[in-house]
N, C-alpha and C. Protein backbone atom coordinates (compact mmCIF):
# COMPACT_ATOMS: atom_id res chain seq x y z
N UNK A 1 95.88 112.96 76.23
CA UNK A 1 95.67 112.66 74.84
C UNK A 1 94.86 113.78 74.21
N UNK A 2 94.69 113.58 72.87
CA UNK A 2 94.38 114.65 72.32
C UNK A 2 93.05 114.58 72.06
N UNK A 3 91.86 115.40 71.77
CA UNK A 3 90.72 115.16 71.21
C UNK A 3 90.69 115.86 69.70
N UNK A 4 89.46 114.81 69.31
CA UNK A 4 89.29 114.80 67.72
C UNK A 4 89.84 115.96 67.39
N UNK A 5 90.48 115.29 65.84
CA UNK A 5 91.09 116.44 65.18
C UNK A 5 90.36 116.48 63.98
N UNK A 6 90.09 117.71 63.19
CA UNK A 6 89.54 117.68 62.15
C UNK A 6 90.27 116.55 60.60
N UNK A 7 89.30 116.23 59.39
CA UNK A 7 89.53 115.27 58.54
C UNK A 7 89.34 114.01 58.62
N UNK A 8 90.25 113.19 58.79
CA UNK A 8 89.96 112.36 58.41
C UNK A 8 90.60 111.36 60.21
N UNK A 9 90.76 112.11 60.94
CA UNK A 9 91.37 111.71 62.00
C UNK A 9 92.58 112.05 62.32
N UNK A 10 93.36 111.62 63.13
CA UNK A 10 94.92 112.12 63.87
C UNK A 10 95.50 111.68 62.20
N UNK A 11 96.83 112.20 62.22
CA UNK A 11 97.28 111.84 61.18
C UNK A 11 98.39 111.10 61.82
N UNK A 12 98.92 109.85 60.57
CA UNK A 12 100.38 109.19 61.56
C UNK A 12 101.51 110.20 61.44
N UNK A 13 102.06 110.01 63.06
CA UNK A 13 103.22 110.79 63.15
C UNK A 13 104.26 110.38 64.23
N UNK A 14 105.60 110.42 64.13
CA UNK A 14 106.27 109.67 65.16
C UNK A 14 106.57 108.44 64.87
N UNK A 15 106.14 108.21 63.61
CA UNK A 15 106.64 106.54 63.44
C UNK A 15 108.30 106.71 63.49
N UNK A 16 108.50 105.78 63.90
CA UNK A 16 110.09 104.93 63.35
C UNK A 16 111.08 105.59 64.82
N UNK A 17 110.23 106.69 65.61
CA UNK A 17 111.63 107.24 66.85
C UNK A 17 111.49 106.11 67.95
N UNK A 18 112.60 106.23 68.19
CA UNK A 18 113.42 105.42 69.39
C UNK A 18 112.86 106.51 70.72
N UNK A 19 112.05 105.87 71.94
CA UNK A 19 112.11 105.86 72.83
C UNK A 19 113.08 106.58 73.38
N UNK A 20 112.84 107.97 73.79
CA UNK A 20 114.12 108.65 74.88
C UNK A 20 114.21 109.77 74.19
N UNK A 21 114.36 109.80 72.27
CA UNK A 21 114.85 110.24 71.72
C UNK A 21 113.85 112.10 71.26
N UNK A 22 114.51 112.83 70.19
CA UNK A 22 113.56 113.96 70.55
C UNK A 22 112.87 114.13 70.79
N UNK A 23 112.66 114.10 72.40
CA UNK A 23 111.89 114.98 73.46
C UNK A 23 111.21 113.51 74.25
N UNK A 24 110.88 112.47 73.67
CA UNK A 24 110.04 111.62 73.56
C UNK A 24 110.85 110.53 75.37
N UNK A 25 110.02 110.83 76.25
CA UNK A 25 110.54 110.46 77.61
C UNK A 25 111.17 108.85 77.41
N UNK A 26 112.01 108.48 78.53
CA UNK A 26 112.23 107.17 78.24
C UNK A 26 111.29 106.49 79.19
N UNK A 27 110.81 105.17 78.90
CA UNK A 27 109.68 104.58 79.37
C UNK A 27 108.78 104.52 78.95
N UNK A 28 108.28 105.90 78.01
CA UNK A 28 107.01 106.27 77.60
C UNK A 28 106.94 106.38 76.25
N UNK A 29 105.93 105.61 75.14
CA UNK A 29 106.07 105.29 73.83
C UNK A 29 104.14 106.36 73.70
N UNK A 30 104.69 107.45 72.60
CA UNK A 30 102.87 107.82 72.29
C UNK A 30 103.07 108.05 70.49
N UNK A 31 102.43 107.51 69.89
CA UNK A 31 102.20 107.03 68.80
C UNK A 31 100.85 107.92 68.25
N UNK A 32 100.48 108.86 67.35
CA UNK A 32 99.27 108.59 66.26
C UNK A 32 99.16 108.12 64.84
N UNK A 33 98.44 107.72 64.85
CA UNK A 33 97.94 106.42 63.94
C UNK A 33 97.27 106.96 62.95
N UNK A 34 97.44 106.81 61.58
CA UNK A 34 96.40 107.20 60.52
C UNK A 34 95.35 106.54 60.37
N UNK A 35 93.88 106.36 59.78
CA UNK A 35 93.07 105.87 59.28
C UNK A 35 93.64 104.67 58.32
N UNK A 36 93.26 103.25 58.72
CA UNK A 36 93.50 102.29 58.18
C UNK A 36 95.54 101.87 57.71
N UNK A 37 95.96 102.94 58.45
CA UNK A 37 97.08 102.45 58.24
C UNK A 37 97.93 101.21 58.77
N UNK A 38 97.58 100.06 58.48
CA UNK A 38 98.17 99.14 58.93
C UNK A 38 99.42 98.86 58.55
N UNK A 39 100.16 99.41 58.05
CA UNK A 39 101.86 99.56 58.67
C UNK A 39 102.17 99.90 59.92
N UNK A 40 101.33 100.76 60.82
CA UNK A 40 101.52 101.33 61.95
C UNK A 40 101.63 100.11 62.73
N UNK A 41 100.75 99.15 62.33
CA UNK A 41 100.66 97.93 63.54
C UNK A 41 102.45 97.04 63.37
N UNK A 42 103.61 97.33 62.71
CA UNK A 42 104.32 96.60 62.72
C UNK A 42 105.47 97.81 63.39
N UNK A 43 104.85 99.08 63.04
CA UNK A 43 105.16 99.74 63.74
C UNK A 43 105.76 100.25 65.12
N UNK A 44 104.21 99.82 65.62
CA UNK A 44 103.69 100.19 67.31
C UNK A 44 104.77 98.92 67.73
N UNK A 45 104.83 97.51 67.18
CA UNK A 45 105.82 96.63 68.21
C UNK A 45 107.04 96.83 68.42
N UNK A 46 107.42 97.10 66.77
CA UNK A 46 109.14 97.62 66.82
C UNK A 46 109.18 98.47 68.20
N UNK A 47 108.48 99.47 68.18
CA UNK A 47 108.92 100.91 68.80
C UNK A 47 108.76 100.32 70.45
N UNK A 48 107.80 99.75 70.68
CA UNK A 48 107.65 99.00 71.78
C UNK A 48 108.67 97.92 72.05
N UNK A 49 108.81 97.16 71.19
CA UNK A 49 110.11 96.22 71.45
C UNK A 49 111.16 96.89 72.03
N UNK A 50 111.68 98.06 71.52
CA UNK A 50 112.59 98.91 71.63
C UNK A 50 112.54 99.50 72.99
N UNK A 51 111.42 100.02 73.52
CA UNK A 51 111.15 100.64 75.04
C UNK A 51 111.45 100.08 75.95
N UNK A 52 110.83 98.07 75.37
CA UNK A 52 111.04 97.29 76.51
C UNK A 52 112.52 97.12 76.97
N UNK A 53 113.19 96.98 75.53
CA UNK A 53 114.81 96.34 75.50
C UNK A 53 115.50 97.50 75.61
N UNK A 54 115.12 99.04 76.30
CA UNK A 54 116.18 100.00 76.57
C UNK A 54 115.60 100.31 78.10
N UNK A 55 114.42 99.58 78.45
CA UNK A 55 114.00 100.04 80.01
C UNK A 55 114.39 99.42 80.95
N UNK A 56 113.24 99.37 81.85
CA UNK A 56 113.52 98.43 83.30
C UNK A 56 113.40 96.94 82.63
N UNK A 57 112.16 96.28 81.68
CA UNK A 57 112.40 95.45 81.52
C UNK A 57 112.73 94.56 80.36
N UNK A 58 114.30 95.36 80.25
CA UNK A 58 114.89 94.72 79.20
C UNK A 58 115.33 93.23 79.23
N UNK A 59 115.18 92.60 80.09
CA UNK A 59 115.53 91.39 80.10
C UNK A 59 114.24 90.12 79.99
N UNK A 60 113.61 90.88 79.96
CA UNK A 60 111.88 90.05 80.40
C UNK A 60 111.65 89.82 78.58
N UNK A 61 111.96 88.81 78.02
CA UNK A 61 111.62 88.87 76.70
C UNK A 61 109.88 88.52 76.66
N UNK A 62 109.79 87.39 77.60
CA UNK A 62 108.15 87.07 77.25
C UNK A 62 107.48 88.04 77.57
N UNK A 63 107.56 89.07 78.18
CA UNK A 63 107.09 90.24 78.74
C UNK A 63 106.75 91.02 77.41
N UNK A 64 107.93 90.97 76.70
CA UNK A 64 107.87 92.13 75.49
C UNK A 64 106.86 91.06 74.32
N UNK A 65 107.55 89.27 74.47
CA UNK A 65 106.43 89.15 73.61
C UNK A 65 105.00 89.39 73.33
N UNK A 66 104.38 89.02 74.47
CA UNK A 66 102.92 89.31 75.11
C UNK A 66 102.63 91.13 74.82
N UNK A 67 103.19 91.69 75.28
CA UNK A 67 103.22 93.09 74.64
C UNK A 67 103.15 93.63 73.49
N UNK A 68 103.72 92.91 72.38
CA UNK A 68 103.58 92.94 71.17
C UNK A 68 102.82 92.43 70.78
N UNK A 69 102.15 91.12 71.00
CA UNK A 69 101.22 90.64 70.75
C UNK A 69 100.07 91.31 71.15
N UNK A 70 99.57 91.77 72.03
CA UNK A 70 98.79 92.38 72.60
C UNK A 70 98.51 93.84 72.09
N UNK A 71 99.37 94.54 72.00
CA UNK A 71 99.35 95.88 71.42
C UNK A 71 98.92 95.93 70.11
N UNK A 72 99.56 94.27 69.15
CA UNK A 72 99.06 94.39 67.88
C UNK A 72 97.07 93.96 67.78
N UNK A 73 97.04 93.56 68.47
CA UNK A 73 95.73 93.45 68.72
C UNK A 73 94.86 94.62 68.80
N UNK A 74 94.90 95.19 69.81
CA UNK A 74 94.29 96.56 70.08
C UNK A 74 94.41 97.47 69.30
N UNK A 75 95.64 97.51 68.49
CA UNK A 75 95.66 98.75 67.35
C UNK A 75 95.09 98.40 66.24
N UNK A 76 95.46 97.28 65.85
CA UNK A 76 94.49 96.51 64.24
C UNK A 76 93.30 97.20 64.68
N UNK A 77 92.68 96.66 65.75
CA UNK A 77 91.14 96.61 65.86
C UNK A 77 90.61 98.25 65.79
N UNK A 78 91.56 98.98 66.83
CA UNK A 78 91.19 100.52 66.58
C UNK A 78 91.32 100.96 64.93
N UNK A 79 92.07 100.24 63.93
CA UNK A 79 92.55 100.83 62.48
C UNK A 79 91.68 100.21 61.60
N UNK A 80 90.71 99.03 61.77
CA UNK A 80 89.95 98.28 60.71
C UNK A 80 88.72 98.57 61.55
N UNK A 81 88.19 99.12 62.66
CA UNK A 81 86.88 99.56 63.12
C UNK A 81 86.49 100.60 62.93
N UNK A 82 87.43 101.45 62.91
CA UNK A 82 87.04 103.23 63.12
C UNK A 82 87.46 103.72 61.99
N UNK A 83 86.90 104.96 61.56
CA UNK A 83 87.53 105.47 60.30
C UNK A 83 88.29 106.69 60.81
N UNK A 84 88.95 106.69 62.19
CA UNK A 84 89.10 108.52 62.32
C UNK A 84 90.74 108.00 62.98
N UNK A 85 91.09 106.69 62.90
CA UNK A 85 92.99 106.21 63.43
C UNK A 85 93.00 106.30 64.29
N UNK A 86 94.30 106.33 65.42
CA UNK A 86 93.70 105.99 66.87
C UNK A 86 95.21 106.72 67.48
N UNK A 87 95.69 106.72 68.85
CA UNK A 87 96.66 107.32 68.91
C UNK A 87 96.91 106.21 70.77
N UNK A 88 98.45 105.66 70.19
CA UNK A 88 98.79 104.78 71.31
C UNK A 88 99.65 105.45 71.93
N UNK A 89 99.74 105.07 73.76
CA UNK A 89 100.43 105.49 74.19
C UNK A 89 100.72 104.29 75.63
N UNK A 90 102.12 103.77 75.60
CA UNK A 90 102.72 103.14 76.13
C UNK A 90 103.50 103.29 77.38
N UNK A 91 103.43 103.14 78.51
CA UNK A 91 104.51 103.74 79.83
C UNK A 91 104.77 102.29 80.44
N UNK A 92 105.63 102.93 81.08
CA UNK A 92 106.69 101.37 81.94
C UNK A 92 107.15 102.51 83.32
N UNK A 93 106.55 101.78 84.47
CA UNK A 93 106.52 102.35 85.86
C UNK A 93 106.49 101.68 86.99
N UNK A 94 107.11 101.68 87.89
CA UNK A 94 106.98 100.53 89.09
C UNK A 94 106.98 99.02 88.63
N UNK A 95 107.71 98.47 87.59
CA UNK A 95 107.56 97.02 87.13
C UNK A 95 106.57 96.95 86.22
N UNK A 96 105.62 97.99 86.04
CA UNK A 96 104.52 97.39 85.05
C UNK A 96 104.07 98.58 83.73
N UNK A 97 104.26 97.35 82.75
CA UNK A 97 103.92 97.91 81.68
C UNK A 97 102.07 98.55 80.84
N UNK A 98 101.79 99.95 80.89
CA UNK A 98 100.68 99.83 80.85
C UNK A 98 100.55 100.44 79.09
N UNK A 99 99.69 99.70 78.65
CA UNK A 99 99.51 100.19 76.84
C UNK A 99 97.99 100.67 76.56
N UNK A 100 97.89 101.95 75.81
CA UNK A 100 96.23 102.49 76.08
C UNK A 100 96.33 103.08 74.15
N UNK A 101 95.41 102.46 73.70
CA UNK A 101 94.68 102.55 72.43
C UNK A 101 93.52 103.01 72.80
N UNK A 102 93.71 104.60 71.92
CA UNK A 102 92.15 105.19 72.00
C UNK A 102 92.01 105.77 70.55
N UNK A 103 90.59 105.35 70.47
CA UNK A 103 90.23 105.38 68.95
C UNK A 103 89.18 106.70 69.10
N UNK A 104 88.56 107.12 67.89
CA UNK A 104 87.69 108.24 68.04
C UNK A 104 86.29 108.03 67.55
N UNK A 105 85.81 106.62 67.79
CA UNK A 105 84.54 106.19 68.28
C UNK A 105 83.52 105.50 68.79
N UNK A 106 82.42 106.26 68.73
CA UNK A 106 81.50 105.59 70.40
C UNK A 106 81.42 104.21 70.64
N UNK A 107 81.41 103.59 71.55
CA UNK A 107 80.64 102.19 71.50
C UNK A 107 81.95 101.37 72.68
N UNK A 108 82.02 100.78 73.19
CA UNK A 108 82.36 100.31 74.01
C UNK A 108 82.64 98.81 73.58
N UNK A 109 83.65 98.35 73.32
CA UNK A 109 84.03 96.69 72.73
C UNK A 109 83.58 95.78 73.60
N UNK A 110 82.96 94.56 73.54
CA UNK A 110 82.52 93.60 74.33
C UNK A 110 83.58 92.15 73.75
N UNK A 111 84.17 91.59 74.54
CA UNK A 111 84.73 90.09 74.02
C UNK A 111 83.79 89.22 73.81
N UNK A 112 83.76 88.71 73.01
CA UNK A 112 82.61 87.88 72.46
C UNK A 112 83.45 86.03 71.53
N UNK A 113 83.01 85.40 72.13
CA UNK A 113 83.62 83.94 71.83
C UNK A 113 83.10 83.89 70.12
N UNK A 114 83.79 83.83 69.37
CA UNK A 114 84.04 83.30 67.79
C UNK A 114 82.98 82.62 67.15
N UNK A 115 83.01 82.52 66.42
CA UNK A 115 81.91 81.63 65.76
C UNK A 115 83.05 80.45 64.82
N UNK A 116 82.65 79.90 64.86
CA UNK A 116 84.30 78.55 64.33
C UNK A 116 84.51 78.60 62.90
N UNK A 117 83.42 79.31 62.14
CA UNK A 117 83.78 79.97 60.52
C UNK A 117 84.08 81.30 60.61
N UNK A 118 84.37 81.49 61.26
CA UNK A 118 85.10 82.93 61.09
C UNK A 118 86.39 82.87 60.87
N UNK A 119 87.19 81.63 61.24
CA UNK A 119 88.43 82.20 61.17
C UNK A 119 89.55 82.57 62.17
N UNK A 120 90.54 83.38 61.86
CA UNK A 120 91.22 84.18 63.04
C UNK A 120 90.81 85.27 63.27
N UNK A 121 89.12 85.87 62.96
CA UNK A 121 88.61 86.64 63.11
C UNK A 121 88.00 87.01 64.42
N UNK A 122 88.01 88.15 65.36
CA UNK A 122 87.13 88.41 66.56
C UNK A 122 87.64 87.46 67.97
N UNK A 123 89.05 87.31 67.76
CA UNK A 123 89.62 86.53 69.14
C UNK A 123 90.68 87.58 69.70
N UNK A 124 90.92 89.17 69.18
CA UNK A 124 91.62 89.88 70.09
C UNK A 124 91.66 90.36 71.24
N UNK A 125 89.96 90.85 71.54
CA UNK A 125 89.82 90.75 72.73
C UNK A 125 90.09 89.77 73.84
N UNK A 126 89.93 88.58 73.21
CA UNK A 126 89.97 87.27 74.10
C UNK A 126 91.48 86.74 74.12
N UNK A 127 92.34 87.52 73.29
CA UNK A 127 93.87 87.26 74.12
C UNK A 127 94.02 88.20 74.73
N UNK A 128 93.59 89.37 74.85
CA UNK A 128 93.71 90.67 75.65
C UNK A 128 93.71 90.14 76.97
N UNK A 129 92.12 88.80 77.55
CA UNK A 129 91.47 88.75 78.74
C UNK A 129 92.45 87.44 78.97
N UNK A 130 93.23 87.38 78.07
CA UNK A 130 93.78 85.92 79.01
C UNK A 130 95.27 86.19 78.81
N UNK A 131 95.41 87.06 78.78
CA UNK A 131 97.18 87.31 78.80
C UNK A 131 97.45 88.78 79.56
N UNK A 132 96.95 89.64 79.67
CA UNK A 132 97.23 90.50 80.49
C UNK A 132 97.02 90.18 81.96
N UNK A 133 97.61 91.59 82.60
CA UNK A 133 97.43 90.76 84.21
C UNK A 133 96.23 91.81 84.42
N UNK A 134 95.90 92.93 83.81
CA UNK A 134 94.92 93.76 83.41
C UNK A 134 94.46 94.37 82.63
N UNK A 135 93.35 94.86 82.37
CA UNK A 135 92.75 95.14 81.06
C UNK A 135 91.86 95.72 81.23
N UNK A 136 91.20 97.07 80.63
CA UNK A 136 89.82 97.61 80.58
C UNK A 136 89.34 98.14 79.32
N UNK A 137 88.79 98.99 79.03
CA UNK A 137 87.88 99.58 78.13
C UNK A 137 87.32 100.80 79.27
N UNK A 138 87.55 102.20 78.66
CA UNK A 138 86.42 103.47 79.18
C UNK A 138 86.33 104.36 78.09
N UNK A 139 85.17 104.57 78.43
CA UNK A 139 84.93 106.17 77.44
C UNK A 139 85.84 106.98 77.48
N UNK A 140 86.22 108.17 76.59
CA UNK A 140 86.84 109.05 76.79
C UNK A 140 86.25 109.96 75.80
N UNK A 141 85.95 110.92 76.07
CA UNK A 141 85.31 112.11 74.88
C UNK A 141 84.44 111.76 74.07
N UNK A 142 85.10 111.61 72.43
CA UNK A 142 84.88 111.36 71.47
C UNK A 142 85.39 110.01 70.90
N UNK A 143 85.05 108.91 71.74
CA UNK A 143 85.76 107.37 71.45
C UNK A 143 85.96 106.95 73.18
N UNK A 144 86.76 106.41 72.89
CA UNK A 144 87.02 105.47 74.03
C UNK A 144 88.89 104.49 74.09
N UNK A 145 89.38 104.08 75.22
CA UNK A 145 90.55 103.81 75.31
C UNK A 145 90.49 102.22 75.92
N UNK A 146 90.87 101.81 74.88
CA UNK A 146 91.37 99.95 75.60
C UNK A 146 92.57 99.90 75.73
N UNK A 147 92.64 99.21 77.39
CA UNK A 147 94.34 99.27 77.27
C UNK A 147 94.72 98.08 77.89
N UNK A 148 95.43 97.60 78.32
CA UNK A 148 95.72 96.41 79.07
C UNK A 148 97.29 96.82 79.67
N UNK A 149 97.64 96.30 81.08
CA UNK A 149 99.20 95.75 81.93
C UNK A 149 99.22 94.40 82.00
N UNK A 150 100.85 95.17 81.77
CA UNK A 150 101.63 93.57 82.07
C UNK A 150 102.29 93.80 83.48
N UNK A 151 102.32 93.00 84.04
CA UNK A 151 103.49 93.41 85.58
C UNK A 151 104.85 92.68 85.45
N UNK A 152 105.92 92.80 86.10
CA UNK A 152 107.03 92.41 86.04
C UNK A 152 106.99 91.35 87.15
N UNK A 153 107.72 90.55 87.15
CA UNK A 153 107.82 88.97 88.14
C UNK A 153 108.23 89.55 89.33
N UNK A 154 108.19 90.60 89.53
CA UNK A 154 108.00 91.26 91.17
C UNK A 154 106.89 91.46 91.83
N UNK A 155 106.07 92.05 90.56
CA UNK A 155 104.45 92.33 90.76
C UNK A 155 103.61 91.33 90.79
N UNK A 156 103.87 90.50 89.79
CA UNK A 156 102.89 89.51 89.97
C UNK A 156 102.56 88.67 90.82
N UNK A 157 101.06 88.95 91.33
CA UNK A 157 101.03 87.97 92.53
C UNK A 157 99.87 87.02 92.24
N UNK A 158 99.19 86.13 91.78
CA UNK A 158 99.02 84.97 91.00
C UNK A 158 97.66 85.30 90.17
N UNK A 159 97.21 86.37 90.40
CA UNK A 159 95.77 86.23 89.32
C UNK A 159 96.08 87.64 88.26
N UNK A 160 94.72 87.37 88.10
CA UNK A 160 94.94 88.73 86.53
C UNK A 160 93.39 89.61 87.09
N UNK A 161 93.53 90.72 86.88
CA UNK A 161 92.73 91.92 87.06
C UNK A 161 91.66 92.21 85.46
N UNK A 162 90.80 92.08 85.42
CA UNK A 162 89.96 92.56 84.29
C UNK A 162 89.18 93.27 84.76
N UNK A 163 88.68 94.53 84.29
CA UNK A 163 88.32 95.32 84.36
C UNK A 163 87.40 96.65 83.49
N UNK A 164 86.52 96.08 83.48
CA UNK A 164 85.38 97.24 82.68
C UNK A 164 85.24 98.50 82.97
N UNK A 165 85.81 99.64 83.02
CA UNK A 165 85.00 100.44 83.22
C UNK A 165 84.55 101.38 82.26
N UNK A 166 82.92 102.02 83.07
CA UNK A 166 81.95 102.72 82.38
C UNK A 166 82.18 103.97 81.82
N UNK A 167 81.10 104.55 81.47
CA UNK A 167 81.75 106.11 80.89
C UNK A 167 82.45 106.58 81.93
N UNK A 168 83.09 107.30 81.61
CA UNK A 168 84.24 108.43 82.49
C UNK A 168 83.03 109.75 82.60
């Protein structure tokens, strides 16, 4: 991935290509994200929907749902937290799907249980920890990368992996 770019952050680029297509590997979805652009988040699923339903697991729909769901999570949060956009990048390998949102600043996300006036506010993390089969948070440079896997019904063998780790 790339480190900070001058302005205002990565700028969006790559929206709307199909998986495979110029130059862009099949399996592998990498996305940058503008500052507050939340079109990107309807974005990132299409393009992901698309990876799932031209890869290995094109047939796994709940697979892709949870994926979408999940991905939209992690990118909102990188696009309404940070002011510098974030840049996703998606792979599908050995049965499992791994998705990594890295934003360009410090601080390390903690899941934290809601407060019951809030809303549908501050519960992304907490579908992150109960729907992936793994999940972390690490530093990286200038920000940090949350990402979470899904495994394919080959891989899965009955629990889920969470996983913190510290600075890199």
């Amino acid at each position: 991935m790339t480190g900070r770019q001058g302005g205002a952050g990565p700028a969006a680029s790559g929206h709307g290509r199909i998986p495979g297509a110029e130059g862009e590997p099949e399996g592998r979805l990498r996305r940058r994200l503008g500052c507050a652009d939340l079109t990107a988040v309807s974005e990132v699923r299409r393009a992901l929907r698309d990876m799932l339903r031209h890869g290995a697991h094109g047939g796994n729909a709940d697979m892709a749902d949870v994926a979408e769901l999940l991905a939209s999570e992690l990118v909102t949060n990188a696009l309404i937290h940070t002011d510098h956009g974030a840049v996703v990048t998606a792979t599908v390998a050995a049965s499992t799907l791994r998705v990594e949102v890295r934003d360009f600043v410090a601080g390390l996300p903690v899941p934290r249980v809601p407060a019951a006036g809030l809303g549908t506010n501050g519960r992304g993390l907490l579908l992150v920890e109960s729907l992936a089969d793994a999940w972390g948070v690490r530093a990286q440079g200038v920000g940090k990368v949350v990402w979470f896997e899904l495994h394919g019904p080959e891989r899965r063998q009955g629990g889920r992996d969470r996983t913190h780790e510290g600075p890199a």
